[in-house]
Protein backbone atom coordinates (compact mmCIF):
# COMPACT_ATOMS: atom_id res chain seq x y z
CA UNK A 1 0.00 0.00 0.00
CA UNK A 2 2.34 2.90 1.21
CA UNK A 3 2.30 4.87 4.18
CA UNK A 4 1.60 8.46 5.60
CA UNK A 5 3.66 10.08 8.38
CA UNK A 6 1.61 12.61 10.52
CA UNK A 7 3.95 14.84 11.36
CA UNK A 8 5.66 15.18 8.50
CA UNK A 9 2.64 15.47 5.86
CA UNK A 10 4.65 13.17 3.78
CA UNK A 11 2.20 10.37 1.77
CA UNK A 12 3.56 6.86 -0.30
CA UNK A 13 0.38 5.55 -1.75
CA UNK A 14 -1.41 4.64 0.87
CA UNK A 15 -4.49 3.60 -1.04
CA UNK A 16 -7.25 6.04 -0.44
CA UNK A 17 -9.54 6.20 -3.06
CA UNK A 18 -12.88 8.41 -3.43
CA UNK A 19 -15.74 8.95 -4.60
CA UNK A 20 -17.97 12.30 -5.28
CA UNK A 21 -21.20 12.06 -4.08
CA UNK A 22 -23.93 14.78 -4.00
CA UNK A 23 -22.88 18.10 -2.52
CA UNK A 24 -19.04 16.23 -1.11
CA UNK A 25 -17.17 13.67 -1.27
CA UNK A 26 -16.78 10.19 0.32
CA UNK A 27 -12.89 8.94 0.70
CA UNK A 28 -12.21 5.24 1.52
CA UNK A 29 -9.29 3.93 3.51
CA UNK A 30 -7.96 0.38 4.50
CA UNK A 31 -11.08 0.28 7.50
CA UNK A 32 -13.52 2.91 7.21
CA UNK A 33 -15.11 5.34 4.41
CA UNK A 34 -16.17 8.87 5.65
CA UNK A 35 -18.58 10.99 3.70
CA UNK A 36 -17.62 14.79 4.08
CA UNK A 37 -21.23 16.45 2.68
CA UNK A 38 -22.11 20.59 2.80
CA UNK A 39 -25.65 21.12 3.92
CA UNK A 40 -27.29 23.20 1.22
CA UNK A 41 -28.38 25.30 4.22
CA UNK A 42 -26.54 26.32 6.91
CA UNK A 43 -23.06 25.25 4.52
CA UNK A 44 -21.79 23.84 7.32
CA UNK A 45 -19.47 20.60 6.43
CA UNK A 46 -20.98 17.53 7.87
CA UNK A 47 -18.62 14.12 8.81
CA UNK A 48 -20.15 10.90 8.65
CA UNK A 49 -17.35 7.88 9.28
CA UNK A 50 -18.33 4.16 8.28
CA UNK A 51 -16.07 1.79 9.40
CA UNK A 52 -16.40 -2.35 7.10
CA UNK A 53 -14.86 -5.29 6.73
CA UNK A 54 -13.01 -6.38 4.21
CA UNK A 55 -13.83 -9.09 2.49
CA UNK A 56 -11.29 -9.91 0.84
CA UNK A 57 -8.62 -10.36 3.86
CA UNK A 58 -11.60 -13.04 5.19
CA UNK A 59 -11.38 -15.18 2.58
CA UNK A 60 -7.79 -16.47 0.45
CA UNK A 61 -10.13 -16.95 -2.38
CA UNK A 62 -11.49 -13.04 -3.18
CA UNK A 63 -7.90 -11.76 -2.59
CA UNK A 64 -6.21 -14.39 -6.07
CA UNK A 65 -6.01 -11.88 -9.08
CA UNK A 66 -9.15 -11.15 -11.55
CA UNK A 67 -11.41 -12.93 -8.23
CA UNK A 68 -10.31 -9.74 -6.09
CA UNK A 69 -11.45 -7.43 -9.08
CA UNK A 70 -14.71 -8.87 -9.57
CA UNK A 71 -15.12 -8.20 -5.67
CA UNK A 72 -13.94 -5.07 -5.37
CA UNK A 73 -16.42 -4.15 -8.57
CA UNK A 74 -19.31 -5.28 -6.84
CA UNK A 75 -18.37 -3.89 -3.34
CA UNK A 76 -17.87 -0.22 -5.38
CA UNK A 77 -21.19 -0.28 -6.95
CA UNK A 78 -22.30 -1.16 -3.76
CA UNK A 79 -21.47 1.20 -1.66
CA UNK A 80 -21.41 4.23 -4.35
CA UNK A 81 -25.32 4.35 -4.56
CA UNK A 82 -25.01 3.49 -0.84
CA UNK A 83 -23.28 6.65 -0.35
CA UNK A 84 -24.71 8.79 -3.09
CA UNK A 85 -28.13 8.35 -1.29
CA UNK A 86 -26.83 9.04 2.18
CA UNK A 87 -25.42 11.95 0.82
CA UNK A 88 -28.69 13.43 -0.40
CA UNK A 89 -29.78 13.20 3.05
CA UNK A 90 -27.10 14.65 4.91
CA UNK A 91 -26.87 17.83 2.37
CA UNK A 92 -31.12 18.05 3.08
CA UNK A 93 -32.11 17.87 -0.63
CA UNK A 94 -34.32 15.20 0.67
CA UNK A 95 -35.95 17.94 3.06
CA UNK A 96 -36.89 19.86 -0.28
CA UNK A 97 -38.76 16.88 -2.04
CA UNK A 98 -42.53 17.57 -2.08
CA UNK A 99 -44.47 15.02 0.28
CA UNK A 100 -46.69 13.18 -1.26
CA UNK A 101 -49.86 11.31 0.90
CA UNK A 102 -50.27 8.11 -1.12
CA UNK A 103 -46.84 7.80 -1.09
CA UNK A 104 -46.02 8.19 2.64
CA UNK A 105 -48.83 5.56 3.30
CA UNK A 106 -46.91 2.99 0.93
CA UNK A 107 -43.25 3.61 2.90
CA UNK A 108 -45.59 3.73 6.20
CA UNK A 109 -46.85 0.28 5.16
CA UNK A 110 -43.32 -1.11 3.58
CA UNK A 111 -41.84 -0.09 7.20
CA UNK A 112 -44.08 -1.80 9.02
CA UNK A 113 -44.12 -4.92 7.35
CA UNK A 114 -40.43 -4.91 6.64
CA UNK A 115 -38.80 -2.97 9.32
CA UNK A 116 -34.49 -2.86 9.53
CA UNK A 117 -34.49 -5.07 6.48
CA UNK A 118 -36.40 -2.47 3.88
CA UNK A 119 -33.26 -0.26 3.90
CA UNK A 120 -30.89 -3.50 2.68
CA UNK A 121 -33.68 -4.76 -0.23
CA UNK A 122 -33.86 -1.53 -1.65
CA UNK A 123 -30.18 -1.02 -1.78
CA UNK A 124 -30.05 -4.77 -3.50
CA UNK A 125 -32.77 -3.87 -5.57
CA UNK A 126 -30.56 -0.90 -6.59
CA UNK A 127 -27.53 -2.29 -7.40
CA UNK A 128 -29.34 -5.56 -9.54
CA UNK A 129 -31.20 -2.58 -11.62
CA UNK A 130 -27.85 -0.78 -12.14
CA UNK A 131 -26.02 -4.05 -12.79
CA UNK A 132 -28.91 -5.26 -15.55
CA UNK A 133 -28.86 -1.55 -17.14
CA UNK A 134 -25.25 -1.98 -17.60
CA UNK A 135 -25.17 -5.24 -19.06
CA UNK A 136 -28.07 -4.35 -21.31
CA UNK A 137 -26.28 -1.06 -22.55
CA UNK A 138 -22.98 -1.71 -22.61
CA UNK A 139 -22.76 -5.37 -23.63
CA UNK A 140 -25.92 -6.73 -25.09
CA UNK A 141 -26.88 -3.65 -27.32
CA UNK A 142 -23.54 -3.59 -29.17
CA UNK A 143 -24.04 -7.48 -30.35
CA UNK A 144 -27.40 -6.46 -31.74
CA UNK A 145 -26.31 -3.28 -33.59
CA UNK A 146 -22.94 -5.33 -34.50
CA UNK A 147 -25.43 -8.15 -35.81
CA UNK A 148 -28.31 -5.19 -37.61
CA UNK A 149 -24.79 -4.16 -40.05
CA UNK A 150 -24.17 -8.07 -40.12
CA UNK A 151 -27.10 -8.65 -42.36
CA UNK A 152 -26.24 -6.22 -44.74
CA UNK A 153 -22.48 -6.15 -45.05
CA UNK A 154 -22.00 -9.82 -44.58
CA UNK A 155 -19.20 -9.37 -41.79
CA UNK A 156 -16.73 -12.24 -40.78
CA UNK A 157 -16.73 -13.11 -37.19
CA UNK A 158 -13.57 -11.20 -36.68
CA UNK A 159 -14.80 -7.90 -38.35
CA UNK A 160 -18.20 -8.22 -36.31
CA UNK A 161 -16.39 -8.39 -32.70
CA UNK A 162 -14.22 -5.69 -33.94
CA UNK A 163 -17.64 -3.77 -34.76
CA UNK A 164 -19.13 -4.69 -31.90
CA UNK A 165 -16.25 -3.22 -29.65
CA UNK A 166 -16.02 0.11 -31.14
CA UNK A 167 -19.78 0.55 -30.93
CA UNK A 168 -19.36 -0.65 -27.19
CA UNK A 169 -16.89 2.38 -26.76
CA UNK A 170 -19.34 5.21 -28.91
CA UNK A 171 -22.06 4.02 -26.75
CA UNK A 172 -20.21 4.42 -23.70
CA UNK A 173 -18.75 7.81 -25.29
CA UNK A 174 -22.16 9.40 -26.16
CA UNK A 175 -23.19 8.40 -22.41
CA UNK A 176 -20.47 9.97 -20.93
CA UNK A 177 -21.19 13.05 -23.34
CA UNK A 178 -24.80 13.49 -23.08
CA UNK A 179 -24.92 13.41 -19.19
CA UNK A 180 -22.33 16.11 -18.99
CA UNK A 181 -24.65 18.52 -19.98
CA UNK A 182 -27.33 18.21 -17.36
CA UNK A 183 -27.01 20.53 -14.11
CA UNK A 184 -26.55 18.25 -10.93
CA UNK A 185 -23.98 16.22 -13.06
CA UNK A 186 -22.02 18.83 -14.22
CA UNK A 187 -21.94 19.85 -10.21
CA UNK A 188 -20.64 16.19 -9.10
CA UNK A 189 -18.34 16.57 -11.64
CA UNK A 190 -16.53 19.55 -9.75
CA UNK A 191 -16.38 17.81 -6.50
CA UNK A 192 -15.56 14.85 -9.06
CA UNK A 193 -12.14 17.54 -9.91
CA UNK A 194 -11.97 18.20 -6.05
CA UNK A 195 -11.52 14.33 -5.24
CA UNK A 196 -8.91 14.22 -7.44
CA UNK A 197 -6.83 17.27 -6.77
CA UNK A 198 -7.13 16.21 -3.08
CA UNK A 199 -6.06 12.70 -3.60
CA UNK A 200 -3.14 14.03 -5.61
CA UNK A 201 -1.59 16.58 -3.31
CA UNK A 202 -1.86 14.27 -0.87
CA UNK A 203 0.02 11.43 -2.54
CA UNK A 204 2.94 14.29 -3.55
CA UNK A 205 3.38 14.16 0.41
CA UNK A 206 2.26 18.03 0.69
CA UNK A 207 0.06 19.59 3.33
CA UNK A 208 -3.58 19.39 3.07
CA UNK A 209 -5.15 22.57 2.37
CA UNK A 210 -6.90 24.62 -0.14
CA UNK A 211 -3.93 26.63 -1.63
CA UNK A 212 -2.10 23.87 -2.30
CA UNK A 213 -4.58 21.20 -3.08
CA UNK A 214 -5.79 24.15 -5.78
CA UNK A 215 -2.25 23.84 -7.89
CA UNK A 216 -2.59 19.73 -8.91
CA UNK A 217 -4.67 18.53 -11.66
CA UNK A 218 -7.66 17.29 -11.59
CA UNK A 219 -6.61 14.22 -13.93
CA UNK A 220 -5.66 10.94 -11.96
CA UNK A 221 -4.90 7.30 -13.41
CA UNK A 222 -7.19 4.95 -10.53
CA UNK A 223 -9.91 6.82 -11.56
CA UNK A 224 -13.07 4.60 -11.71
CA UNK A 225 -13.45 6.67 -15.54
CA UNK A 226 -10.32 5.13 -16.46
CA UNK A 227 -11.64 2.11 -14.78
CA UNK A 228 -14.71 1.47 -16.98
CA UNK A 229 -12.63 2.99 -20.42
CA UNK A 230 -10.11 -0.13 -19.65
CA UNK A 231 -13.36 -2.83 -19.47
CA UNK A 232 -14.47 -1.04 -23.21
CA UNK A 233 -10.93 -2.19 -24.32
CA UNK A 234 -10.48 -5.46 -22.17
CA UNK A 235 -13.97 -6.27 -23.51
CA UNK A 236 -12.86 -5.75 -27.21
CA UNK A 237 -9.62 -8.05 -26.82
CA UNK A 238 -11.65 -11.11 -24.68
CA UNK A 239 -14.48 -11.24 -26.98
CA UNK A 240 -12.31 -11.45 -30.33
CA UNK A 241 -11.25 -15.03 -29.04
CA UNK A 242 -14.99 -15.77 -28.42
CA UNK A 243 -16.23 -15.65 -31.86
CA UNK A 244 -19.75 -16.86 -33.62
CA UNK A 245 -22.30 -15.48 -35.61
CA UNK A 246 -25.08 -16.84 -33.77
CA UNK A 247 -26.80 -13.40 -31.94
CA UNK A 248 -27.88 -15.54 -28.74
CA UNK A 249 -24.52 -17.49 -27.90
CA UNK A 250 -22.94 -14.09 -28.31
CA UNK A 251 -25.32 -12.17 -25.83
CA UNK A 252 -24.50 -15.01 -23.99
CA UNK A 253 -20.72 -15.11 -23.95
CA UNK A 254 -20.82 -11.58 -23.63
CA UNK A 255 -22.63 -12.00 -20.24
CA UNK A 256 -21.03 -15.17 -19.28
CA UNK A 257 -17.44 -13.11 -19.51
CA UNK A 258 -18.25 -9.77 -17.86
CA UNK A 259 -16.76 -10.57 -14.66
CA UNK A 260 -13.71 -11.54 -16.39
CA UNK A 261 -13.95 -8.34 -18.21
CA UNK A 262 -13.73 -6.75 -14.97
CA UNK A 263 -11.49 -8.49 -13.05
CA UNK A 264 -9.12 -8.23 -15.82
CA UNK A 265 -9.48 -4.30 -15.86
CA UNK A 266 -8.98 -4.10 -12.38
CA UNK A 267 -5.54 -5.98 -12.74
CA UNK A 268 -4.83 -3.33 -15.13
CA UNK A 269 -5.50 -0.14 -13.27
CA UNK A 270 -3.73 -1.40 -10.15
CA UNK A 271 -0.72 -2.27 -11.94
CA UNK A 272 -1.47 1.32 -13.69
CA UNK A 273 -1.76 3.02 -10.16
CA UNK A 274 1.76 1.43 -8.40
CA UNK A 275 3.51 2.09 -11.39
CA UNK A 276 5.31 5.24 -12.93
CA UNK A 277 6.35 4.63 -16.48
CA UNK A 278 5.75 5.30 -20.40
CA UNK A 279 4.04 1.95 -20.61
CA UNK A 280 1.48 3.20 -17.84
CA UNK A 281 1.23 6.48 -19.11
CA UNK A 282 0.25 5.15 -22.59
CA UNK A 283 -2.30 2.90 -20.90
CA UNK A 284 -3.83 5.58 -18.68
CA UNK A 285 -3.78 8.40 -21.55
CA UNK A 286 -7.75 7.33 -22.44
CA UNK A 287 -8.85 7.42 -19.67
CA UNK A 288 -7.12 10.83 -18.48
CA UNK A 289 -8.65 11.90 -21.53
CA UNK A 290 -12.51 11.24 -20.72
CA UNK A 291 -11.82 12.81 -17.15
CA UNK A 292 -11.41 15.85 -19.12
CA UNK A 293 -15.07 15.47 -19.46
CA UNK A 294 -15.90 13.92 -15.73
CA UNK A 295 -13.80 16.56 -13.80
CA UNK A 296 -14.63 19.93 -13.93
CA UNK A 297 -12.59 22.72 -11.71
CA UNK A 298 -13.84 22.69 -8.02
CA UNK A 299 -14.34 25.96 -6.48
CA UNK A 300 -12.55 26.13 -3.27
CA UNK A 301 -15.57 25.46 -0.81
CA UNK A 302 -15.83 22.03 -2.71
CA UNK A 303 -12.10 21.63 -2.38
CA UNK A 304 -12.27 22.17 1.63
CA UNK A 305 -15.28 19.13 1.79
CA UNK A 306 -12.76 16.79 -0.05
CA UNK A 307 -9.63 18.00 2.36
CA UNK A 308 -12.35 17.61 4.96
CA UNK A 309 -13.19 13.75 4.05
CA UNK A 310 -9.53 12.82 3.46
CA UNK A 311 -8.39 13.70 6.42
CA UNK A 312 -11.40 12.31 8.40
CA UNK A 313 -9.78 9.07 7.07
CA UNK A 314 -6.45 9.61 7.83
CA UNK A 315 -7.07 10.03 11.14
CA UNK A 316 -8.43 7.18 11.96
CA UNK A 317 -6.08 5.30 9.67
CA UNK A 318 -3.62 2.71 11.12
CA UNK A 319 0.15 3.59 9.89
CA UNK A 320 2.46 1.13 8.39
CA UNK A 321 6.03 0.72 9.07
């Protein structure tokens, strides 16, 4: 991992990641995630520290290579809408929402009859919606558009995976693109930019505060951008070796292979993020390139809530010799 001396302000990689969430940013250590949110009100910076297990030190099996990826992808998606929605309520959007009767009777009636467990089956609800939307888009809707130019052009099974992997990317691309433009994305964006910048100085082993968090870019190779620009490419280069013309066993195999897809990818950025050379520069240049698009400049009250959440993680932190 790396290390971080207190006194000294000096960091080695000590594996924080982050994620923006509405109005902050959460920042995840070794043992705990804290969410760092403004309230949209009083602007007052609220600290909210989750400590997990994790899973993978449990269990030999989910730390082996491509195994520990899959986990860590699911345990991300996991806790990112876990977070995101938390986050709504500690900023006090929520508090804005116009009640509706009819509906408070149904959550009155859901909480009754479910009690502590309705908060856990809507978040699995959640992430098996986001995981079957993703699938559908991203790997399913490229063999059918890859198969629609098949019956005019006659394509070989190598030119139709090769189709079928750049319209995988443009799909992904236009995605990326067309939510850019709308409002509240363009805002998690910035505190997108003031993860980053945070997560930077800190790993330069500089202090942690606004002036010079404000000088690094906003541009960082783990990012989960980078991330999901790798599984396009992974994708691309698994499913030429799976080849047929037959539209079902290729939905299928597409399926069948996306945790290997993913596992594979995280390998990649990893490698990518303990590593400083032209061979990792070359392989993080895409998806520096689409952050571009994901970050946008944080203004300086966004870069104090990321300081904020990184160092609410440090400090509980344990420090390796």
């Amino acid at each position: 991992m790396g290390c971080y001396k207190k006194n000294t302000g000096s960091a080695c990689g000590k594996g924080i990641g982050g994620q923006a969430v509405v109005e902050g940013v959460m920042m995840r250590g070794r043992t705990e995630y804290v969410l760092a949110v403004r309230d949209i009100d009083s602007k007052e910076i609220k600290i909210e520290k989750t400590r997990f297990k994790n899973g993978g030190k449990r269990n030999f099996i989910l730390t082996l290579p491509i195994i520990r990826g899959v986990v860590a992808f699911v345990d991300s998606l996991v806790t990112g809408i876990k977070v995101i929605s938390r986050s709504a309520q500690m900023a006090g959007l929520e508090d804005l929402e116009d009640d509706d009767e009819e509906m408070g009777k149904f959550e009155t009636w859901l909480t009754e009859k479910l009690g502590d467990k309705l908060v856990s089956i809507i978040l699995a609800i959640s992430v098996i919606i986001s995981i079957v939307l993703s699938v559908g888009l991203f790997m399913v809707l490229p063999v059918i558009v890859s198969s629609f130019f098949n019956k005019f052009l006659h394509l070989g099974t190598w030119a139709l995976s090769i189709i079928e992997g750049f319209t995988r990317i443009a799909i992904f691309l236009f995605y990326i693109g067309l939510t850019s433009f709308l409002k509240d994305i363009k805002r998690l964006y910035k505190y997108h930019g003031a993860e980053h910048k945070t997560i930077n100085c800190f790993e330069s082993g500089e202090e942690l505060n606004v002036e010079n968090v404000r000088n690094y870019t906003r541009l960082h190779k783990r990012c989960g951008t980078s991330f999901l620009f790798l599984v396009m490419i992974i994708s691309m280069i698994v499913f030429l070796f799976l080849r047929t013309d037959v539209v079902l066993y290729r939905i299928i195999s597409r399926i069948v292979f996306v945790p290997l897809v993913a596992g594979l990818s995280y390998e990649v950025i990893k490698w990518a993020g303990r590593n400083d050379n032209i061979i990792v520069d070359i392989v993080s240049a895409p998806g520096k390139a689409l952050q571009l698009i994901t970050t946008k400049e944080p203004d300086d009250e966004m870069i104090e809530v990321a300081i904020a959440s990184l160092k609410g993680v440090l400090e509980d932190e344990p420090e390796e010799s």
